[in-house]
N, C-alpha and C. Protein backbone atom coordinates (compact mmCIF):
# COMPACT_ATOMS: atom_id res chain seq x y z
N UNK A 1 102.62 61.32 120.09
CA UNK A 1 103.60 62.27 120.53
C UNK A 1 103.80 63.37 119.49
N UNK A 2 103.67 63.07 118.49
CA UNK A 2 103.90 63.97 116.71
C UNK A 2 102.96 64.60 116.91
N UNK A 3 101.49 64.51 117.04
CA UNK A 3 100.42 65.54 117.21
C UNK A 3 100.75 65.98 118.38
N UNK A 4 100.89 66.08 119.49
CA UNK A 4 101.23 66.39 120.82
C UNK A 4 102.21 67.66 120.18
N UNK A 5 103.14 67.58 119.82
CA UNK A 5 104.04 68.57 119.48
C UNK A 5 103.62 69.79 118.26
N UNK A 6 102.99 69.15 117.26
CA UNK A 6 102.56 69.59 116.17
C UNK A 6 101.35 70.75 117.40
N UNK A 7 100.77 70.12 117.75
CA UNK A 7 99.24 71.04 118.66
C UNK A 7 99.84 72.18 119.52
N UNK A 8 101.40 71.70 120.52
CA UNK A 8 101.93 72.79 120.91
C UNK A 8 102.82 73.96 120.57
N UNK A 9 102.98 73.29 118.97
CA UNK A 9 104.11 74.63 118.36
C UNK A 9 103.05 75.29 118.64
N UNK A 10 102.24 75.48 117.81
CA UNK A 10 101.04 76.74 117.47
C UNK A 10 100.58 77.39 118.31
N UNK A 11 100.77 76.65 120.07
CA UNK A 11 100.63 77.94 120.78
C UNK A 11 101.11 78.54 121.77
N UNK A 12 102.82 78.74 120.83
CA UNK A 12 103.95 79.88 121.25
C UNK A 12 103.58 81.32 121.07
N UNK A 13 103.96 81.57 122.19
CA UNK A 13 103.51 83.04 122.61
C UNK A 13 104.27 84.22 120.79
N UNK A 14 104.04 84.85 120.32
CA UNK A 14 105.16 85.73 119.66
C UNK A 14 104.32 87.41 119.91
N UNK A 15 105.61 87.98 120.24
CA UNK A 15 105.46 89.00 121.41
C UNK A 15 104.83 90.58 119.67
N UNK A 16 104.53 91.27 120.19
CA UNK A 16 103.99 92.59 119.68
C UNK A 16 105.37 93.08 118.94
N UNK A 17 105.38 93.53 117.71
CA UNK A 17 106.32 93.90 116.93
C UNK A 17 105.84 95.25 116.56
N UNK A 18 107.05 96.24 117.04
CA UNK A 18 107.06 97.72 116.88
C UNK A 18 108.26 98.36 116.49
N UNK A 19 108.10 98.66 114.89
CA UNK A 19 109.54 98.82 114.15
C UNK A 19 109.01 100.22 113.06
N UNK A 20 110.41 100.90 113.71
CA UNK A 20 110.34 102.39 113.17
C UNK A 20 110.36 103.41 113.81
N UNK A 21 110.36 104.59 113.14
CA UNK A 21 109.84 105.75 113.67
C UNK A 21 108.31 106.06 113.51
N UNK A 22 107.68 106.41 115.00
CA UNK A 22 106.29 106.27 115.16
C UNK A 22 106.62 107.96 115.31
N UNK A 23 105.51 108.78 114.73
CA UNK A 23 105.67 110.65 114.62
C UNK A 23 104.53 110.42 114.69
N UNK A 24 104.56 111.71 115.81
CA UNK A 24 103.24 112.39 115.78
C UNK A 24 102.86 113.56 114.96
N UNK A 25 101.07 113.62 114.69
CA UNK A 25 101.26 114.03 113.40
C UNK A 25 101.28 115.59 113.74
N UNK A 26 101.08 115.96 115.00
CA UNK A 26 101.82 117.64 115.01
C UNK A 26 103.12 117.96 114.74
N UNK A 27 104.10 116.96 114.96
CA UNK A 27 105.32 117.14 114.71
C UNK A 27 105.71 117.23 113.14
N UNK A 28 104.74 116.34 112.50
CA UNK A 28 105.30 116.33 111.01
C UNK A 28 104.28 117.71 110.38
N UNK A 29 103.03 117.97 111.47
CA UNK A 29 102.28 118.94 110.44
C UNK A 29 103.46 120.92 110.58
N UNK A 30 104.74 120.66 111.62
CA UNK A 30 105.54 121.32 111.29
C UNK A 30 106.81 121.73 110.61
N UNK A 31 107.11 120.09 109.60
CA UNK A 31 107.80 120.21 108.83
C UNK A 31 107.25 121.07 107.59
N UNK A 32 107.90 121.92 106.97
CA UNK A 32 107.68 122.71 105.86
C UNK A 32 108.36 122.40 104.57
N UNK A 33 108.32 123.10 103.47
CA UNK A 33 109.13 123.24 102.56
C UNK A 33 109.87 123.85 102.70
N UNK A 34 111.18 123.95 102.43
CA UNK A 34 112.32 125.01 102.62
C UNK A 34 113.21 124.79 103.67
N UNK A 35 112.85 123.73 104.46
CA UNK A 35 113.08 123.54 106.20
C UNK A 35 114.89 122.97 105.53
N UNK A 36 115.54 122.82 107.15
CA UNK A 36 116.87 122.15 106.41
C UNK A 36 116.63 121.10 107.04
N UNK A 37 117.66 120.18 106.73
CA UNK A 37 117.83 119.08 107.35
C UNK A 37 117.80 119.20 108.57
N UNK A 38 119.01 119.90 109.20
CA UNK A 38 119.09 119.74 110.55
C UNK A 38 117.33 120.07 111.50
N UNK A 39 116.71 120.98 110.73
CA UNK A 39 115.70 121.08 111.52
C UNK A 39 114.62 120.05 111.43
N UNK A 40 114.46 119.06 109.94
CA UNK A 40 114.04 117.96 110.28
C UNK A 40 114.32 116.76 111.07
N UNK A 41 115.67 116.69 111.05
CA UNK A 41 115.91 115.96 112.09
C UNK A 41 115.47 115.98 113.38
N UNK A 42 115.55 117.30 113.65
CA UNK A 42 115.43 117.47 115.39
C UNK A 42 113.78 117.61 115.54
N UNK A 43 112.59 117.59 114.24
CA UNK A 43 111.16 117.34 114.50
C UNK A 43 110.97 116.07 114.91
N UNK A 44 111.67 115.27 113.94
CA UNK A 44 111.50 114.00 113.72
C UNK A 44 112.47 112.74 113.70
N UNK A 45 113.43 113.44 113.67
CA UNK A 45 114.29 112.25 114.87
C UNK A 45 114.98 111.87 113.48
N UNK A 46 116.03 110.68 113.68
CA UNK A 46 116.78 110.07 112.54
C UNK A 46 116.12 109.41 111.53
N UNK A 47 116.08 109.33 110.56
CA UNK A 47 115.06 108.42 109.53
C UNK A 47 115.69 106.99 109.31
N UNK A 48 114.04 106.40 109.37
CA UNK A 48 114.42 104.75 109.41
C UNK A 48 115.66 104.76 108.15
N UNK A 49 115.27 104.79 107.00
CA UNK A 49 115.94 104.77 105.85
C UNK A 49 116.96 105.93 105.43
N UNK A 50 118.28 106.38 105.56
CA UNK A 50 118.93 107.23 105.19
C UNK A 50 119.83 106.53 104.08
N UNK A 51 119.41 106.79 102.75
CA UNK A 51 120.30 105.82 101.88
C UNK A 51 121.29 106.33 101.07
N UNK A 52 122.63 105.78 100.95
CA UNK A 52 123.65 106.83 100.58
C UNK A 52 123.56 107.11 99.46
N UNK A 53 123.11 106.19 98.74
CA UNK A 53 122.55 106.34 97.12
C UNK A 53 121.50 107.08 96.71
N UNK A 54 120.57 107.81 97.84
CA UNK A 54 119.70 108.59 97.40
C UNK A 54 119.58 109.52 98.77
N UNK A 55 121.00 110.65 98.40
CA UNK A 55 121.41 111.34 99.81
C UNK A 55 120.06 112.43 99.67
N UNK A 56 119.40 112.54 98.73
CA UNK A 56 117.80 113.52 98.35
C UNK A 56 117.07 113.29 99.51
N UNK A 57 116.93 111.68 99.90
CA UNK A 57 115.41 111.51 100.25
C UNK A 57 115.41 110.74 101.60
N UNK A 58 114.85 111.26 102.55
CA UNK A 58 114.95 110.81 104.06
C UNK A 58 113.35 109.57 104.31
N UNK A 59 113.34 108.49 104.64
CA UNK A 59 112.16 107.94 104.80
C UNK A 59 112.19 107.39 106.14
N UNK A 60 110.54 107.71 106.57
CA UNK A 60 110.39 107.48 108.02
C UNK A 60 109.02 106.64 107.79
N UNK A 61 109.60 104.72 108.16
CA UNK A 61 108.45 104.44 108.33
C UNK A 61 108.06 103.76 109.68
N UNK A 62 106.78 103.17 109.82
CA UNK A 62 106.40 102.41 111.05
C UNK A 62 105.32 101.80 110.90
N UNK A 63 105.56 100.38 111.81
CA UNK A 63 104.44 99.52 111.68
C UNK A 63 104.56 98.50 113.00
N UNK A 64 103.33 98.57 113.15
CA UNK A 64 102.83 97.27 114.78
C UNK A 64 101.90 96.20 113.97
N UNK A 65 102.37 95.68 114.37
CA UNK A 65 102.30 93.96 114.76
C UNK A 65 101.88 93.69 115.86
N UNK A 66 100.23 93.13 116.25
CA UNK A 66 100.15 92.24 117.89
C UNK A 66 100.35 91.27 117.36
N UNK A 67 100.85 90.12 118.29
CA UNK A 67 100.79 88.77 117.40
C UNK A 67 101.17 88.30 116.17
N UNK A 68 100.20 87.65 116.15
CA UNK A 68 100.57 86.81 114.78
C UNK A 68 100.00 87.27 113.67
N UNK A 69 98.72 88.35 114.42
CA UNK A 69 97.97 88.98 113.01
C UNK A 69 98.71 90.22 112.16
N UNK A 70 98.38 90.26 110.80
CA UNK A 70 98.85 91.44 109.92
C UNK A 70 98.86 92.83 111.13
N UNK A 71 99.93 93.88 110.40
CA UNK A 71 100.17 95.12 110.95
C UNK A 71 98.66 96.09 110.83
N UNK A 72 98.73 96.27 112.38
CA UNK A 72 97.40 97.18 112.42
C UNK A 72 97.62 98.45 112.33
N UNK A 73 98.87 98.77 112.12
CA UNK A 73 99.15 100.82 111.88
C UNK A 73 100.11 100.24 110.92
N UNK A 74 100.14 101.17 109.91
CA UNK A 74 101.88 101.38 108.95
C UNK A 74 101.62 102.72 108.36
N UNK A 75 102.32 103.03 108.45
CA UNK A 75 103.06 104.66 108.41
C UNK A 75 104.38 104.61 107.27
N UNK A 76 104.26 105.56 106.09
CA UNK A 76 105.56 105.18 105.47
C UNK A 76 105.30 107.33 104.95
N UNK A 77 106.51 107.62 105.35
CA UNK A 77 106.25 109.45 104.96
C UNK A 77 108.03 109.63 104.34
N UNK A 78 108.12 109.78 102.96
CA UNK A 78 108.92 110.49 102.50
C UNK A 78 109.23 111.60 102.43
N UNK A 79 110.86 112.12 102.85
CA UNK A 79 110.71 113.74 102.69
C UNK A 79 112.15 113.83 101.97
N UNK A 80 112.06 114.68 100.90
CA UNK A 80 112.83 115.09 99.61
C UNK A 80 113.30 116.37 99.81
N UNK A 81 114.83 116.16 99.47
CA UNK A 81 115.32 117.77 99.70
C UNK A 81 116.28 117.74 98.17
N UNK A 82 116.02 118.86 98.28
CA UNK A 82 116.92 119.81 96.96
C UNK A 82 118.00 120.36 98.00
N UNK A 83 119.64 119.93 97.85
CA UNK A 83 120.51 120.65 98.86
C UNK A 83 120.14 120.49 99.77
N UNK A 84 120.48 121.21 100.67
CA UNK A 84 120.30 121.21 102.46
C UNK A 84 118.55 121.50 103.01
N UNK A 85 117.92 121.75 101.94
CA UNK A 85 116.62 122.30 102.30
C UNK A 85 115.45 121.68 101.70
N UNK A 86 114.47 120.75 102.25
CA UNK A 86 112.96 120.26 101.91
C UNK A 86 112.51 120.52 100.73
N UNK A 87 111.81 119.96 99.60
CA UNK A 87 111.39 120.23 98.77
C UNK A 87 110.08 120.11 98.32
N UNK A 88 109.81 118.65 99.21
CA UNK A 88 108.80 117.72 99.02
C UNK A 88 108.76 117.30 99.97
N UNK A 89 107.36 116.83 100.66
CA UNK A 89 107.09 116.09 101.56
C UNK A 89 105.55 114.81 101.00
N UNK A 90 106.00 113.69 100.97
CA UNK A 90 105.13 112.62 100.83
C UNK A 90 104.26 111.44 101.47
N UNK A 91 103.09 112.04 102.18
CA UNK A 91 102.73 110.92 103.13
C UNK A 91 101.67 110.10 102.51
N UNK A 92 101.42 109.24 103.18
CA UNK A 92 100.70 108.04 102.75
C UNK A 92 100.69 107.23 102.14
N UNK A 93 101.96 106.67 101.51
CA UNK A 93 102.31 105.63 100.86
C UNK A 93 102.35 104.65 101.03
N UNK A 94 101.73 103.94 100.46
CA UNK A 94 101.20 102.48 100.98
C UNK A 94 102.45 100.96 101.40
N UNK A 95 102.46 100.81 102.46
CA UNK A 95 103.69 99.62 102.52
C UNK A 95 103.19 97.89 102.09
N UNK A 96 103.89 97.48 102.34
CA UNK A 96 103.32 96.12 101.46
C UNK A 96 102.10 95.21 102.56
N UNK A 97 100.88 95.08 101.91
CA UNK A 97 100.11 94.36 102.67
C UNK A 97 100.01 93.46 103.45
N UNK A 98 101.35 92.73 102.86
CA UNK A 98 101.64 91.30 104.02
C UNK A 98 102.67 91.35 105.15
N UNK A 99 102.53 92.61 105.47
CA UNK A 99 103.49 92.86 106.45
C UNK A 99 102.80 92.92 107.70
């Protein structure tokens, strides 16, 4: 009965995991330098990460999950403002592999 159970945990369904903001990359290839906030927002929607401790820096990431296997897209794009207006924009930063 112990193997019986042990054989059927393992094959529970676990459904597709899709967490974040997914951008398309025309939308971000119209963020600029200089841009304000409000107009990043409305390219790109609310950022996963808005942290009060670092009111500078907006981060938008995303990652899928089918199954049980590692994330087959991750997306992590920082964007840095000086005041109300863009300064920096940072894509491709690598998220942690075992995700």
């Amino acid at each position: 009965m112990l193997l019986i159970l042990s054989v059927a945990g393992g094959c529970v369904y676990q459904a597709n995991l899709s967490q974040g903001n997914l951008l398309k990359q025309e939308d971000l290839d119209q963020v600029e330098v200089g841009m304000t906030r409000r107009q990043v927002r409305f390219l790109l929607g609310t950022p996963m990460i808005d942290d009060p401790f670092h009111e500078e820096r907006w981060d938008y990431i995303y990652y899928l999950k089918i199954g049980r296997d590692d994330a087959i897209f991750k997306r992590w794009i920082s964007i840095y403002f000086d005041g109300d207006n863009v300064s920096e924009i940072v894509d491709g930063q690598q998220l942690n592999p075992n995700l």
